[in-house]
N, C-alpha and C. Protein backbone atom coordinates (compact mmCIF):
# COMPACT_ATOMS: atom_id res chain seq x y z
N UNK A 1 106.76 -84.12 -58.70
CA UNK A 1 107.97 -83.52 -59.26
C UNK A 1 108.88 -84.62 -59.81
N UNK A 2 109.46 -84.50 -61.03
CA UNK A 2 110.29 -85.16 -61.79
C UNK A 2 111.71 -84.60 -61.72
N UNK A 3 112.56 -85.41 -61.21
CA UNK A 3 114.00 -85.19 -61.14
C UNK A 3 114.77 -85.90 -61.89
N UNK A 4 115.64 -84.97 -62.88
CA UNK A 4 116.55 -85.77 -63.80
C UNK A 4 118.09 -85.11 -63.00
N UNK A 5 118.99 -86.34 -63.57
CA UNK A 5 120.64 -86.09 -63.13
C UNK A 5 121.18 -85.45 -63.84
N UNK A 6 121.13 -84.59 -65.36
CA UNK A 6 121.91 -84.55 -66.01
C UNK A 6 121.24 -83.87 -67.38
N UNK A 7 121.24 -82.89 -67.91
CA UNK A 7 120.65 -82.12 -68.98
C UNK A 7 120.69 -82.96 -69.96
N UNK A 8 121.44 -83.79 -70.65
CA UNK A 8 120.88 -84.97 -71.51
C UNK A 8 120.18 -85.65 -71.39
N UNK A 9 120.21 -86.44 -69.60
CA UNK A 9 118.72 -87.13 -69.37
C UNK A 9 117.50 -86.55 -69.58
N UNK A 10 117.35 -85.23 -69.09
CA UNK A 10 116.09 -84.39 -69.25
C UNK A 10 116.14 -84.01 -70.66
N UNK A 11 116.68 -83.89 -71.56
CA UNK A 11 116.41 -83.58 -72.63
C UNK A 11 115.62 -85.05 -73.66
N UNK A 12 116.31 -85.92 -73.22
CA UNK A 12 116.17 -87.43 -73.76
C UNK A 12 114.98 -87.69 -73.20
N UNK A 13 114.15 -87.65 -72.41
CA UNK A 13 113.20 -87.49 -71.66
C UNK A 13 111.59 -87.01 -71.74
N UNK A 14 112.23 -85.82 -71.78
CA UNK A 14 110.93 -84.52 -71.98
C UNK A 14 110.49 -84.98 -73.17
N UNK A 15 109.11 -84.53 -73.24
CA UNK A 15 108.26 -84.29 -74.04
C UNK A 15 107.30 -83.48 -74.34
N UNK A 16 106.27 -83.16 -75.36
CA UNK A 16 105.88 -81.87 -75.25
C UNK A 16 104.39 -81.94 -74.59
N UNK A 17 103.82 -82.75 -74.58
CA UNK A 17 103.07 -83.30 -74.02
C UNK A 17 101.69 -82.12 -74.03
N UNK A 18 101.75 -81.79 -75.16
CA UNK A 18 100.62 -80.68 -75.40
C UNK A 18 101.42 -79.05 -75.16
N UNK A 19 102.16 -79.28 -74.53
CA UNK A 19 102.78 -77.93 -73.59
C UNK A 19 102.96 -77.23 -75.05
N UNK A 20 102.57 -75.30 -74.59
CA UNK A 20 102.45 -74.72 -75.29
C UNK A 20 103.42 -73.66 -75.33
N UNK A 21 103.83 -73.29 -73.63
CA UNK A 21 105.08 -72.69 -73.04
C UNK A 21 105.45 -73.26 -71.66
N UNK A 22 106.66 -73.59 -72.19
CA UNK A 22 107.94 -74.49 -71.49
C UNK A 22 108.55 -73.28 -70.73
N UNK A 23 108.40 -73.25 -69.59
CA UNK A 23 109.32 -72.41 -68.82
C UNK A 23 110.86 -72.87 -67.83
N UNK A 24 112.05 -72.71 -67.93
CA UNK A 24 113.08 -72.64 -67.24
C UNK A 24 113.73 -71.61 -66.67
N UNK A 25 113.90 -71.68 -65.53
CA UNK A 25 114.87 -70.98 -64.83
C UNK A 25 115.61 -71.32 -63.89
N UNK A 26 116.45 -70.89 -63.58
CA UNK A 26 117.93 -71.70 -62.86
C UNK A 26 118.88 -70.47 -62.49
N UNK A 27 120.00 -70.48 -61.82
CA UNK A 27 121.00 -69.48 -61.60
C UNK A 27 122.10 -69.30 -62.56
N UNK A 28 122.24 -68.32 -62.63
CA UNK A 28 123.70 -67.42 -63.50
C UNK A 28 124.25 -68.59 -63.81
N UNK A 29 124.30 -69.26 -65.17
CA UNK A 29 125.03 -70.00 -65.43
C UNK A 29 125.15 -71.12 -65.19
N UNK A 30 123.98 -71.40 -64.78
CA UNK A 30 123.42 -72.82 -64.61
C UNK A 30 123.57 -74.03 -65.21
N UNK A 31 123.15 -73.45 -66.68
CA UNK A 31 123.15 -74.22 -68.03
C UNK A 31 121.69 -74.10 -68.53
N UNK A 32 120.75 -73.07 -68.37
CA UNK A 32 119.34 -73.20 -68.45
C UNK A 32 118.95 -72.39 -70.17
N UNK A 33 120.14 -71.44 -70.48
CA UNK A 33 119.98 -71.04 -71.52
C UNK A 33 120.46 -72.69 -72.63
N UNK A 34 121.42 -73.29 -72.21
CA UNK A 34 121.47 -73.89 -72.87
C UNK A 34 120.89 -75.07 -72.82
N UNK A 35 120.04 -75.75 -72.09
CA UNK A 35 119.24 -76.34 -71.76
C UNK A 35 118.28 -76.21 -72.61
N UNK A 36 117.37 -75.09 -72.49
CA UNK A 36 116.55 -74.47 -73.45
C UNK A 36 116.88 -74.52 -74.91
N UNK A 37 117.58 -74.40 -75.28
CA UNK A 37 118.11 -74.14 -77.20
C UNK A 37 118.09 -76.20 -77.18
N UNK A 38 118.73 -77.04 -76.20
CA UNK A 38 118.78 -78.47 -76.62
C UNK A 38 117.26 -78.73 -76.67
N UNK A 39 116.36 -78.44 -75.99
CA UNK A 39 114.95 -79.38 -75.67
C UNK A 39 114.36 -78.38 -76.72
N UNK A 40 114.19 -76.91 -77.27
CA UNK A 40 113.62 -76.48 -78.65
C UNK A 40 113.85 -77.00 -79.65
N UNK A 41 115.03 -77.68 -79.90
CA UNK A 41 115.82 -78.12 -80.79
C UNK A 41 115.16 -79.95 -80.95
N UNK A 42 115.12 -80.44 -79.78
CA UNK A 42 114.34 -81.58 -79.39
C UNK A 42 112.72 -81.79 -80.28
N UNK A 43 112.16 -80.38 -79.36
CA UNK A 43 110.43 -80.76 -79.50
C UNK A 43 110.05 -79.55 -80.98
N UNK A 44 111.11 -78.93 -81.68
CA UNK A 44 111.32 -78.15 -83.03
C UNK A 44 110.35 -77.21 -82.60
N UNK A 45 110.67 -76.70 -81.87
CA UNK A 45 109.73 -75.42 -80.72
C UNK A 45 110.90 -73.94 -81.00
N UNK A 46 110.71 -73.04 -79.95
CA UNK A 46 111.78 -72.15 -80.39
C UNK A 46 111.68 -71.28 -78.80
N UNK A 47 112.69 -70.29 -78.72
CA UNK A 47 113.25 -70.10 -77.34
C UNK A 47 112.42 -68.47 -77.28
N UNK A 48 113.19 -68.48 -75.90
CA UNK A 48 112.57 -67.00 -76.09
C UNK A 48 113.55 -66.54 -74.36
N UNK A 49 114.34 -65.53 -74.21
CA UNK A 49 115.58 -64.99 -73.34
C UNK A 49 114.90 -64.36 -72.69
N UNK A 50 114.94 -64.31 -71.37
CA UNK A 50 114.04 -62.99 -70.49
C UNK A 50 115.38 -62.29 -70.31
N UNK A 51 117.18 -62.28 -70.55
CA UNK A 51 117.53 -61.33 -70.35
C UNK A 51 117.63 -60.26 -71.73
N UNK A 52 116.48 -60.67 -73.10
CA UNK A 52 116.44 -59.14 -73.50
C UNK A 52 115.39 -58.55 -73.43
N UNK A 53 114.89 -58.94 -71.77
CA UNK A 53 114.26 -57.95 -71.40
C UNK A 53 114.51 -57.07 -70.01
N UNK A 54 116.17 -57.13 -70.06
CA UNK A 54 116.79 -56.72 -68.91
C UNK A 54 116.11 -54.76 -69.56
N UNK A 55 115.80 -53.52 -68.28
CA UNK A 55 115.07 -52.69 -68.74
C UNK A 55 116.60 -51.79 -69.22
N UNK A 56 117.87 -51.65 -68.60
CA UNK A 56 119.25 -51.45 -69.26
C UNK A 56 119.39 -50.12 -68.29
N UNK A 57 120.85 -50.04 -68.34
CA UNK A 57 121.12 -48.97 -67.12
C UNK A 57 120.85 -47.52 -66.69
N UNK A 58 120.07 -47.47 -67.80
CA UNK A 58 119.70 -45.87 -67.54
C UNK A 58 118.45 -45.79 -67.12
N UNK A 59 117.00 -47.05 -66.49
CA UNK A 59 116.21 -47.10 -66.62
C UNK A 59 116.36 -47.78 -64.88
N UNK A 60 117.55 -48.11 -64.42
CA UNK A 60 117.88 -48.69 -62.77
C UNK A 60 118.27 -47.92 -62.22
N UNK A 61 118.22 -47.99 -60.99
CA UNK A 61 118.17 -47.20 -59.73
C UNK A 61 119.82 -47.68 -59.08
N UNK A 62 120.29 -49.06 -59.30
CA UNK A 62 121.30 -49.30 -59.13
C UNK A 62 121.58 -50.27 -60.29
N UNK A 63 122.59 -50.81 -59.94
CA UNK A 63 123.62 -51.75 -60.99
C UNK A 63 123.63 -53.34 -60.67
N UNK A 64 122.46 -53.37 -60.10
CA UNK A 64 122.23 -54.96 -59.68
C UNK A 64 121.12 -55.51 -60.52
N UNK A 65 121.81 -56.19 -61.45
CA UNK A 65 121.22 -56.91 -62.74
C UNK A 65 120.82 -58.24 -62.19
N UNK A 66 120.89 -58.31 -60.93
CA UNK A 66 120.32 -60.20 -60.54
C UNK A 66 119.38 -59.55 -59.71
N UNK A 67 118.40 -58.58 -59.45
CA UNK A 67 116.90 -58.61 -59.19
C UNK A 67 116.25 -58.39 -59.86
N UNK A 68 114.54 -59.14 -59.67
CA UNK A 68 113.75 -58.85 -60.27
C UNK A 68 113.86 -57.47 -60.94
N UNK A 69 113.98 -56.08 -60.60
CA UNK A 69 113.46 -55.42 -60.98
C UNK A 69 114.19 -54.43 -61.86
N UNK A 70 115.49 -55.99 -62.35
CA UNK A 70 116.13 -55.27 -63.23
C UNK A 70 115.88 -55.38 -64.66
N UNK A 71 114.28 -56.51 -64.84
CA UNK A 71 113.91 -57.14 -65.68
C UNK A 71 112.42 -56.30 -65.75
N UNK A 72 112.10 -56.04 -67.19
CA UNK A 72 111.24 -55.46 -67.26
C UNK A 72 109.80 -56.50 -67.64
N UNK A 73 109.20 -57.54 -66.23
CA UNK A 73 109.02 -58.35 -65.98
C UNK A 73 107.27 -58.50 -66.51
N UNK A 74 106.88 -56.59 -66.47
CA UNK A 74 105.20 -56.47 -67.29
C UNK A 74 105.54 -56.72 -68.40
N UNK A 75 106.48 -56.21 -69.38
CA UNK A 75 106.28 -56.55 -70.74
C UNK A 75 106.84 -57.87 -70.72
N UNK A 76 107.49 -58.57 -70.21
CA UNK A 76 107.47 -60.21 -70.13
C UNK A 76 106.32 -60.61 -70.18
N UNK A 77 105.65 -60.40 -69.14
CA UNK A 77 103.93 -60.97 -68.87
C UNK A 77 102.94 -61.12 -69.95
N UNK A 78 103.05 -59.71 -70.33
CA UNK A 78 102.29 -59.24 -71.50
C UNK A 78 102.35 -59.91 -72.78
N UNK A 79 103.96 -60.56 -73.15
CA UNK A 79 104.35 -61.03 -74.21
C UNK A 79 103.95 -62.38 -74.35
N UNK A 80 103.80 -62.86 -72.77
CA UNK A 80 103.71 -64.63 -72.39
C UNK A 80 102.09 -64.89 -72.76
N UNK A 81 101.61 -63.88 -72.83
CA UNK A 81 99.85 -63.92 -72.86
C UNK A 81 99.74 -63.90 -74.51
N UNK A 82 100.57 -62.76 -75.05
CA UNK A 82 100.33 -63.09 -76.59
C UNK A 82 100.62 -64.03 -77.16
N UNK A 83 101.91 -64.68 -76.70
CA UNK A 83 102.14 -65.92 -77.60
C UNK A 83 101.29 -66.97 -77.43
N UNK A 84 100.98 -67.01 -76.25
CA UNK A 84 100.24 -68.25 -75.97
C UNK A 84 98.11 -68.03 -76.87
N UNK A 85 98.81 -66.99 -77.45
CA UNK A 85 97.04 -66.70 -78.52
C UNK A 85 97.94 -66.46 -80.11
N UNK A 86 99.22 -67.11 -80.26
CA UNK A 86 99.86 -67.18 -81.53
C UNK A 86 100.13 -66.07 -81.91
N UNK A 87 100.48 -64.58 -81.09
CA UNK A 87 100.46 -63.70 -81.45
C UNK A 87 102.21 -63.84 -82.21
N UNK A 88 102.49 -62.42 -83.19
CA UNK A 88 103.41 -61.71 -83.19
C UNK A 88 104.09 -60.80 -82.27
N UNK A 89 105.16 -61.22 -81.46
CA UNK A 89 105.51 -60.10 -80.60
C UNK A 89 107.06 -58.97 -80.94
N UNK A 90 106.75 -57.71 -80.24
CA UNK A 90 107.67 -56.57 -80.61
C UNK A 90 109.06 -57.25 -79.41
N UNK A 91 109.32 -58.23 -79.97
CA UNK A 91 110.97 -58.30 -78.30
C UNK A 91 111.98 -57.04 -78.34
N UNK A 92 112.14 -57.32 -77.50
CA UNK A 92 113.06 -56.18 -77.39
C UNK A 92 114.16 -56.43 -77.43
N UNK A 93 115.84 -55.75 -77.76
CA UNK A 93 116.83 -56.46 -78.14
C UNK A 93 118.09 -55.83 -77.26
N UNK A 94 118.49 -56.38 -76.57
CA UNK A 94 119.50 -56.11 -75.37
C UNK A 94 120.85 -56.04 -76.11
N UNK A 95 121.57 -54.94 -76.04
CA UNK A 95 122.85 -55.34 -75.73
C UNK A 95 123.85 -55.40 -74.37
N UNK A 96 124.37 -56.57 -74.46
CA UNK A 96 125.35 -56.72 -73.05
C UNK A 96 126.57 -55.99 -73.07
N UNK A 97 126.70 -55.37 -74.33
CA UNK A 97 128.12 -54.58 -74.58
C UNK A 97 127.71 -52.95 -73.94
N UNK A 98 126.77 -52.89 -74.11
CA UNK A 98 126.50 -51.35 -73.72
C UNK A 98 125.02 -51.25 -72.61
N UNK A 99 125.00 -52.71 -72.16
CA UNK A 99 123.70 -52.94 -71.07
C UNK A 99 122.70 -51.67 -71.39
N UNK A 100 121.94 -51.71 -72.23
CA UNK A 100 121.09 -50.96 -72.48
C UNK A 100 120.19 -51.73 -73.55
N UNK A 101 118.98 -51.18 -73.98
CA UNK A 101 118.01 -51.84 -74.59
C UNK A 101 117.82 -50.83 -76.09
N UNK A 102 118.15 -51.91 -77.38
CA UNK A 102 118.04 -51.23 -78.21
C UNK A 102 117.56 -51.58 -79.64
N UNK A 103 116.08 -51.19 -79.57
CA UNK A 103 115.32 -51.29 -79.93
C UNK A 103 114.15 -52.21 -79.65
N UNK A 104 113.33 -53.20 -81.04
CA UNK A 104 112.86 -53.98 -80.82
C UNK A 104 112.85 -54.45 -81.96
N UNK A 105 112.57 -55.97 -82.18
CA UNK A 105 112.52 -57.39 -83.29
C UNK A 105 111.06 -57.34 -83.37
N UNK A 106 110.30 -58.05 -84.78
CA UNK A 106 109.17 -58.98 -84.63
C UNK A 106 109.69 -60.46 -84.27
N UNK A 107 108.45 -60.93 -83.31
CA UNK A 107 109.50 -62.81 -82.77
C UNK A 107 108.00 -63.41 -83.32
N UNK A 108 108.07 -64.08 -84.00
CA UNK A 108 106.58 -65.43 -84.04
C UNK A 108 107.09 -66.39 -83.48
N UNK A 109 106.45 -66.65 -82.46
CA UNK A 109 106.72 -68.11 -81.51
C UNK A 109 106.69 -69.37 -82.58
N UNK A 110 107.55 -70.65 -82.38
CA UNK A 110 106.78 -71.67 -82.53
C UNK A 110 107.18 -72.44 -81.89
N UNK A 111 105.68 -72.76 -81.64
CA UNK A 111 105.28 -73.92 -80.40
C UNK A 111 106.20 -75.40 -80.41
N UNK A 112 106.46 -76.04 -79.34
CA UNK A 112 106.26 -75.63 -77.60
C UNK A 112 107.87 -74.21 -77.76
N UNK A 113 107.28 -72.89 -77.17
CA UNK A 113 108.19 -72.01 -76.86
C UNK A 113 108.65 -72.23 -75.65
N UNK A 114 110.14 -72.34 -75.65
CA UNK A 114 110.62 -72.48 -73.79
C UNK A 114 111.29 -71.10 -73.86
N UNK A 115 110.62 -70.43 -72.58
CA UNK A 115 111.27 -69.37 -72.51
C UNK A 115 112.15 -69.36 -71.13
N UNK A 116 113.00 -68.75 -70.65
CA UNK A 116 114.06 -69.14 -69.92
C UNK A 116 114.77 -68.16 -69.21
N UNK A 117 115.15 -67.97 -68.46
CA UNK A 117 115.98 -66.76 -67.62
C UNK A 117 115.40 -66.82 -65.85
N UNK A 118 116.37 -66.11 -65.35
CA UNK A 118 116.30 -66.28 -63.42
C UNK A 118 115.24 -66.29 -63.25
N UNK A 119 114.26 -65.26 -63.12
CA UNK A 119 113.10 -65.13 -63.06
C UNK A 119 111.88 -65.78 -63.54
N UNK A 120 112.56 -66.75 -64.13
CA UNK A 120 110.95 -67.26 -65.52
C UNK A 120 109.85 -68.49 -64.31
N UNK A 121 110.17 -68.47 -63.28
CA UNK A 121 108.86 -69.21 -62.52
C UNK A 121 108.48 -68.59 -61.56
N UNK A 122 108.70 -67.32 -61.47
CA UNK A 122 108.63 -66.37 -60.51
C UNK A 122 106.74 -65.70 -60.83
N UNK A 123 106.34 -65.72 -60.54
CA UNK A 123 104.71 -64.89 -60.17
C UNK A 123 104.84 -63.84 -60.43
N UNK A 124 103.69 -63.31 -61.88
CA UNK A 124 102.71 -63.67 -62.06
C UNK A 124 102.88 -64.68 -63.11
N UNK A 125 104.17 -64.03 -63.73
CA UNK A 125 104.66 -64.51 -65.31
C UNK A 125 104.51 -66.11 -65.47
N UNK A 126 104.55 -66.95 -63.84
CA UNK A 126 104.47 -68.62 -63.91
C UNK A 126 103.14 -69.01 -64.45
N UNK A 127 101.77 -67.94 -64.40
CA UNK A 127 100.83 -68.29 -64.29
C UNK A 127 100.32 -68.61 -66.06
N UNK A 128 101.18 -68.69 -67.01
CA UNK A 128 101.22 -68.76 -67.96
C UNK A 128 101.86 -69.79 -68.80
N UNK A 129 102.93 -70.54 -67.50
CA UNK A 129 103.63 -71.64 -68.09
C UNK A 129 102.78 -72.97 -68.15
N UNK A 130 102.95 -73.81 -69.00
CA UNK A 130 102.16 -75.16 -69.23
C UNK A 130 102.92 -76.18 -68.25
N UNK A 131 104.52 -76.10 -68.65
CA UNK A 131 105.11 -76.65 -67.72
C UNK A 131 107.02 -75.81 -67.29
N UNK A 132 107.11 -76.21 -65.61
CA UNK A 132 107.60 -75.02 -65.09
C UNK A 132 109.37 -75.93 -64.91
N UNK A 133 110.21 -75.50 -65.13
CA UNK A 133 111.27 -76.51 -65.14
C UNK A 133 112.55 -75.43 -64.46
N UNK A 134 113.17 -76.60 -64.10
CA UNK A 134 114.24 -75.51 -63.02
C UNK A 134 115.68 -76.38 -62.98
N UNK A 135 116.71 -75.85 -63.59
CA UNK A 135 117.66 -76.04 -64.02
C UNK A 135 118.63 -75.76 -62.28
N UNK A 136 119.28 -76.87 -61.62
CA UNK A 136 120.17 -76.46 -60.55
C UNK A 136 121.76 -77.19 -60.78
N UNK A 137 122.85 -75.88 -60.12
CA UNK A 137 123.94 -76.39 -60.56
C UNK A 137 124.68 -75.98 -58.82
N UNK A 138 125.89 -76.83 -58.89
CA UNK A 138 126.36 -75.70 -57.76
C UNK A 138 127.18 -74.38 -57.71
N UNK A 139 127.20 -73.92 -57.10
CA UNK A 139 127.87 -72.59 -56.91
C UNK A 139 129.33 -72.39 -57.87
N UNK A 140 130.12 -73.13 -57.12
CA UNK A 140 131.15 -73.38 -57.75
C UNK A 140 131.35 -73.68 -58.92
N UNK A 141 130.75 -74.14 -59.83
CA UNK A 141 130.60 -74.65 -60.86
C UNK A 141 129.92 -73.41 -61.90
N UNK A 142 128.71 -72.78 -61.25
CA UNK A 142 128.19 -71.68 -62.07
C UNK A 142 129.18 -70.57 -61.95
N UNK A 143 130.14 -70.38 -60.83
CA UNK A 143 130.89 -69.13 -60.55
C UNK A 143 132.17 -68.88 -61.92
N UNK A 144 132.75 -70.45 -61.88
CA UNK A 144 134.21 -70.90 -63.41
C UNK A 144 133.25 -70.72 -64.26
N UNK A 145 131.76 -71.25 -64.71
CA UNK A 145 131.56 -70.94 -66.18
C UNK A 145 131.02 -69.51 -66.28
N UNK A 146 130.92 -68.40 -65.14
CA UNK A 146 130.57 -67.24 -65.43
C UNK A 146 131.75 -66.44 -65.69
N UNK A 147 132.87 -66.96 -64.91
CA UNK A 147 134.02 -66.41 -65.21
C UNK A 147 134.82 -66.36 -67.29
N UNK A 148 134.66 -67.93 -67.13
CA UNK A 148 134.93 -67.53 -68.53
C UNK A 148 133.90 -67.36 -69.64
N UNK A 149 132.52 -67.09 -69.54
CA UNK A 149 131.91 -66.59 -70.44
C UNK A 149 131.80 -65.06 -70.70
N UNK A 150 132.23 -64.31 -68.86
CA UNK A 150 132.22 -63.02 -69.34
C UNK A 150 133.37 -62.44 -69.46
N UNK A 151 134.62 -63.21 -69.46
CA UNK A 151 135.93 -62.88 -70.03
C UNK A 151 135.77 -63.21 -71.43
N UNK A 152 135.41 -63.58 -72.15
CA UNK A 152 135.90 -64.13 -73.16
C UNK A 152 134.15 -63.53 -74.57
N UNK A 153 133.27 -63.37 -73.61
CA UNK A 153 132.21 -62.47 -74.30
C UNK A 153 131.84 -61.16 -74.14
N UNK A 154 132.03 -60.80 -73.15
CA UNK A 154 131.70 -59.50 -72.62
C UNK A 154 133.22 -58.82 -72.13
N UNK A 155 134.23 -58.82 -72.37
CA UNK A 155 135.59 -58.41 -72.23
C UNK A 155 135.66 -57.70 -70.52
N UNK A 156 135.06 -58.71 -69.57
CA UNK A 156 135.38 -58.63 -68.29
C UNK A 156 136.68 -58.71 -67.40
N UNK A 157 137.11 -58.17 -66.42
CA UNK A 157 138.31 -59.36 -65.92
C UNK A 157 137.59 -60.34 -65.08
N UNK A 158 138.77 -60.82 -64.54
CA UNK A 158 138.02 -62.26 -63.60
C UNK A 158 138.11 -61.57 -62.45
N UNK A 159 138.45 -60.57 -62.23
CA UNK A 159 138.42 -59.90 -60.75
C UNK A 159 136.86 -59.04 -60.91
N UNK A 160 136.81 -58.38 -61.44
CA UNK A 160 135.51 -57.94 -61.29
C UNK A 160 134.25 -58.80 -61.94
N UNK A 161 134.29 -59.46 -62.06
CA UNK A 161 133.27 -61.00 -62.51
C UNK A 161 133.06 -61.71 -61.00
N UNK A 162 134.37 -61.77 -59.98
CA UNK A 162 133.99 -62.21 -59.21
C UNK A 162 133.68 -61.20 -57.52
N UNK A 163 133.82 -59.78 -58.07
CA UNK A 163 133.21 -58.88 -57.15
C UNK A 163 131.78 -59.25 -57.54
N UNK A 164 131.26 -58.97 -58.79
CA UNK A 164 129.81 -58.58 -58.73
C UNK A 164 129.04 -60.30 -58.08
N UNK A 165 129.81 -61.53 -58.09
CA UNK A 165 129.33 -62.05 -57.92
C UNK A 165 128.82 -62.55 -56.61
N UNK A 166 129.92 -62.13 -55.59
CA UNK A 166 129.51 -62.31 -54.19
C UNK A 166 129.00 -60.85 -53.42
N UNK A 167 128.56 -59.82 -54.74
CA UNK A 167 128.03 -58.82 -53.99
C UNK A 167 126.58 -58.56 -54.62
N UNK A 168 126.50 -59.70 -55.76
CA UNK A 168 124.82 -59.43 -55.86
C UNK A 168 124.41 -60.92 -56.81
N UNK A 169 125.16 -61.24 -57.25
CA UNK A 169 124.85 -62.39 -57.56
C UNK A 169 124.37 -63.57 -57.16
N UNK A 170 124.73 -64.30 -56.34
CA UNK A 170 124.86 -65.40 -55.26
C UNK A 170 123.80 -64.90 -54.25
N UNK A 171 124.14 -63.25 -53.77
CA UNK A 171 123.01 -63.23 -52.89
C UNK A 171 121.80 -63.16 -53.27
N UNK A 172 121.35 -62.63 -54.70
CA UNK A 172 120.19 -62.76 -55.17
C UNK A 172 119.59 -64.11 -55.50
N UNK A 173 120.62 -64.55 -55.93
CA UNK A 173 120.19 -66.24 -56.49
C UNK A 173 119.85 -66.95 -54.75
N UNK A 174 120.52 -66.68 -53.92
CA UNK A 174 119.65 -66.97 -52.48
C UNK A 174 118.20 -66.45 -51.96
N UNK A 175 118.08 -65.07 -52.60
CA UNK A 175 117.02 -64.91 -51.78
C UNK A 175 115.73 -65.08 -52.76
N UNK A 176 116.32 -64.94 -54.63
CA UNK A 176 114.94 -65.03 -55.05
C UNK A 176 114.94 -66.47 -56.23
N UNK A 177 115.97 -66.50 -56.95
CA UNK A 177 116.19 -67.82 -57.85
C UNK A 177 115.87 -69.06 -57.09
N UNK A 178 116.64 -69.65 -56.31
CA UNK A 178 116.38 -70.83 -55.89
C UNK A 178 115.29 -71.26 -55.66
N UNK A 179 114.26 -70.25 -54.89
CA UNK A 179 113.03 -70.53 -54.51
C UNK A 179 112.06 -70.95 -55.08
N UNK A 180 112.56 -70.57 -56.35
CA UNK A 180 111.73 -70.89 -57.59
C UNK A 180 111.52 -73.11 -58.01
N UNK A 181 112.64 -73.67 -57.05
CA UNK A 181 112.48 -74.95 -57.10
C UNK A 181 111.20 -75.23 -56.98
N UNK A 182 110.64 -74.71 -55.90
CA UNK A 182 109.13 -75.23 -54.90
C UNK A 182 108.29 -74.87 -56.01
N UNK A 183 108.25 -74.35 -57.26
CA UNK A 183 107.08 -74.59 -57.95
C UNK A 183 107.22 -75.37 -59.49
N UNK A 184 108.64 -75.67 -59.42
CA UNK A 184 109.32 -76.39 -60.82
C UNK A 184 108.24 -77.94 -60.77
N UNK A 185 107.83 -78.52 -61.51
CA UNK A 185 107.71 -79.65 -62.05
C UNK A 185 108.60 -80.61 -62.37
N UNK A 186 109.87 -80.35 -62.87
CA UNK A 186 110.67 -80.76 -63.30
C UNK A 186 111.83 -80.61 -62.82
N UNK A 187 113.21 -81.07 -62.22
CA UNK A 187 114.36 -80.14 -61.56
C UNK A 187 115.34 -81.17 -62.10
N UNK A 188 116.33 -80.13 -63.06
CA UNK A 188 117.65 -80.97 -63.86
C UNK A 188 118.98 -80.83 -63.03
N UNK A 189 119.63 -81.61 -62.42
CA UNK A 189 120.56 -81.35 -62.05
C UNK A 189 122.01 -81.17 -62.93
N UNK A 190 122.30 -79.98 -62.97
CA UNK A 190 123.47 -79.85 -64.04
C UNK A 190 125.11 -80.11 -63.27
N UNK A 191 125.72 -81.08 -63.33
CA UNK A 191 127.36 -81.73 -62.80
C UNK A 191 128.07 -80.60 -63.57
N UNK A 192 127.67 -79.80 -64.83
CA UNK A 192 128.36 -79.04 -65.49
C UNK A 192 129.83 -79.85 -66.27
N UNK A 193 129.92 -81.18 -66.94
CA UNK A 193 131.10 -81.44 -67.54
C UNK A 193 130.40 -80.45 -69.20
N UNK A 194 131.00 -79.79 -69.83
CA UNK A 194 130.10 -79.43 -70.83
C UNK A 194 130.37 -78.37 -70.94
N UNK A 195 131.46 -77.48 -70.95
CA UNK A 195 131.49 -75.94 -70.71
C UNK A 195 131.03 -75.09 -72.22
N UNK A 196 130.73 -75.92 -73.03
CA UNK A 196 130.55 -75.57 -74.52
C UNK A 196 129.04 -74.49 -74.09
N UNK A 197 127.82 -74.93 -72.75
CA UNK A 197 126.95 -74.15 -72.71
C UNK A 197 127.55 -72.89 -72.55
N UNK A 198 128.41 -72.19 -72.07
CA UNK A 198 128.84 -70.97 -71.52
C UNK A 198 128.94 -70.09 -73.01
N UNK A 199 128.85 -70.46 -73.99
CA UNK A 199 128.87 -70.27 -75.30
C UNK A 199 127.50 -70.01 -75.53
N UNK A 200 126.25 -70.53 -74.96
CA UNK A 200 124.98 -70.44 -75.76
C UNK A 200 124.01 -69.35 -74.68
N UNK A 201 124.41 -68.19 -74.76
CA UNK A 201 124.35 -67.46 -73.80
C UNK A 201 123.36 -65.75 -74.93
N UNK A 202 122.85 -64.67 -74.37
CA UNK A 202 122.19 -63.76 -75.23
C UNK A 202 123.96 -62.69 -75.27
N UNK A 203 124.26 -61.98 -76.22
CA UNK A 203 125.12 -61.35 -76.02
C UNK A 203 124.70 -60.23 -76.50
């Protein structure tokens, strides 16, 4: 395992090294979306969001968008297998304004694709990554840049930004995100000076 201090080191760093799909994932605000757009931008590869493949609220059982199974994680799978045979894929296109799923895009990958979101080293979908990378920040730090990305993108208050966060956020990122270290290759530690990522987010 390779440990960098600082998302510029790992970006300055990495290489593509044949890799065909680059996988990251990290917690709410980590910096992993934006992580991802610097190192595509790096290896002239292109991204790919697992939250528009959140399945959207009429399709959940509850309103807890930080578990797995709020991610519609087969057609993830499915999509990770086509690209990696150069396919054309149907993505699907989220809106966060009305959390629902609407419609779908054609996406042509190009290679190295990093695709990115909580879930992206999580099983089966890891079994597809070339290399597995895991973006960690602390709490505190992901909690202020979630605050003002979903005030200021998603017309949240900061009071209910920080209900949902100690009632499903944090605890999910405990019981299923983090875990995801033990199979990363790579682990970036984000200090978070940089709040410009809270900007490079799916809206």
């Amino acid at each position: 395992m390779v440990i960098y201090k600082s998302i510029s080191d790992a970006v300055e760093n990495i290489k593509c090294d044949q890799s065909k799909i680059i996988g990251v994932a990290g917690g709410s605000c980590s910096g992993k979306t934006y992580f991802a757009s610097l190192l595509a931008k790096k290896l002239r590869g292109s991204t790919l969001s697992m939250d528009d493949y959140y399945k959207g609220v009429s399709c959940m059982k509850d309103n807890n968008f930080d578990h797995p199974d709020a991610i519609d994680l087969e057609l993830w799978n499915d999509h990770l297998k086509q690209i990696k045979e150069a396919q054309v894929i149907d993505k699907p296109a989220y809106s966060f304004k009305i959390h629902e799923r609407q419609g779908f895009r054609q996406w042509q990958p190009v290679f190295p694709v990093i695709v990115e979101g909580l879930f992206a080293l999580l099983s089966p979908q890891a079994n597809e990554l070339d290399l597995k990378i895991f973006v960690d920040s602390r709490s505190d730090i992901r909690l202020n840049r979630r605050i003002k990305r979903d005030v200021a993108l998603r017309g949240r208050s900061q009071d209910d930004v920080k209900k949902q966060w100690y009632a499903s956020v944090e605890p999910m990122h405990k019981q299923y995100v983090v875990l995801q270290q033990n199979k990363a290759d790579i682990i970036v530690y984000n200090s978070g000076k940089g709040d410009a990522s809270i900007f490079v987010q799916s809206q």
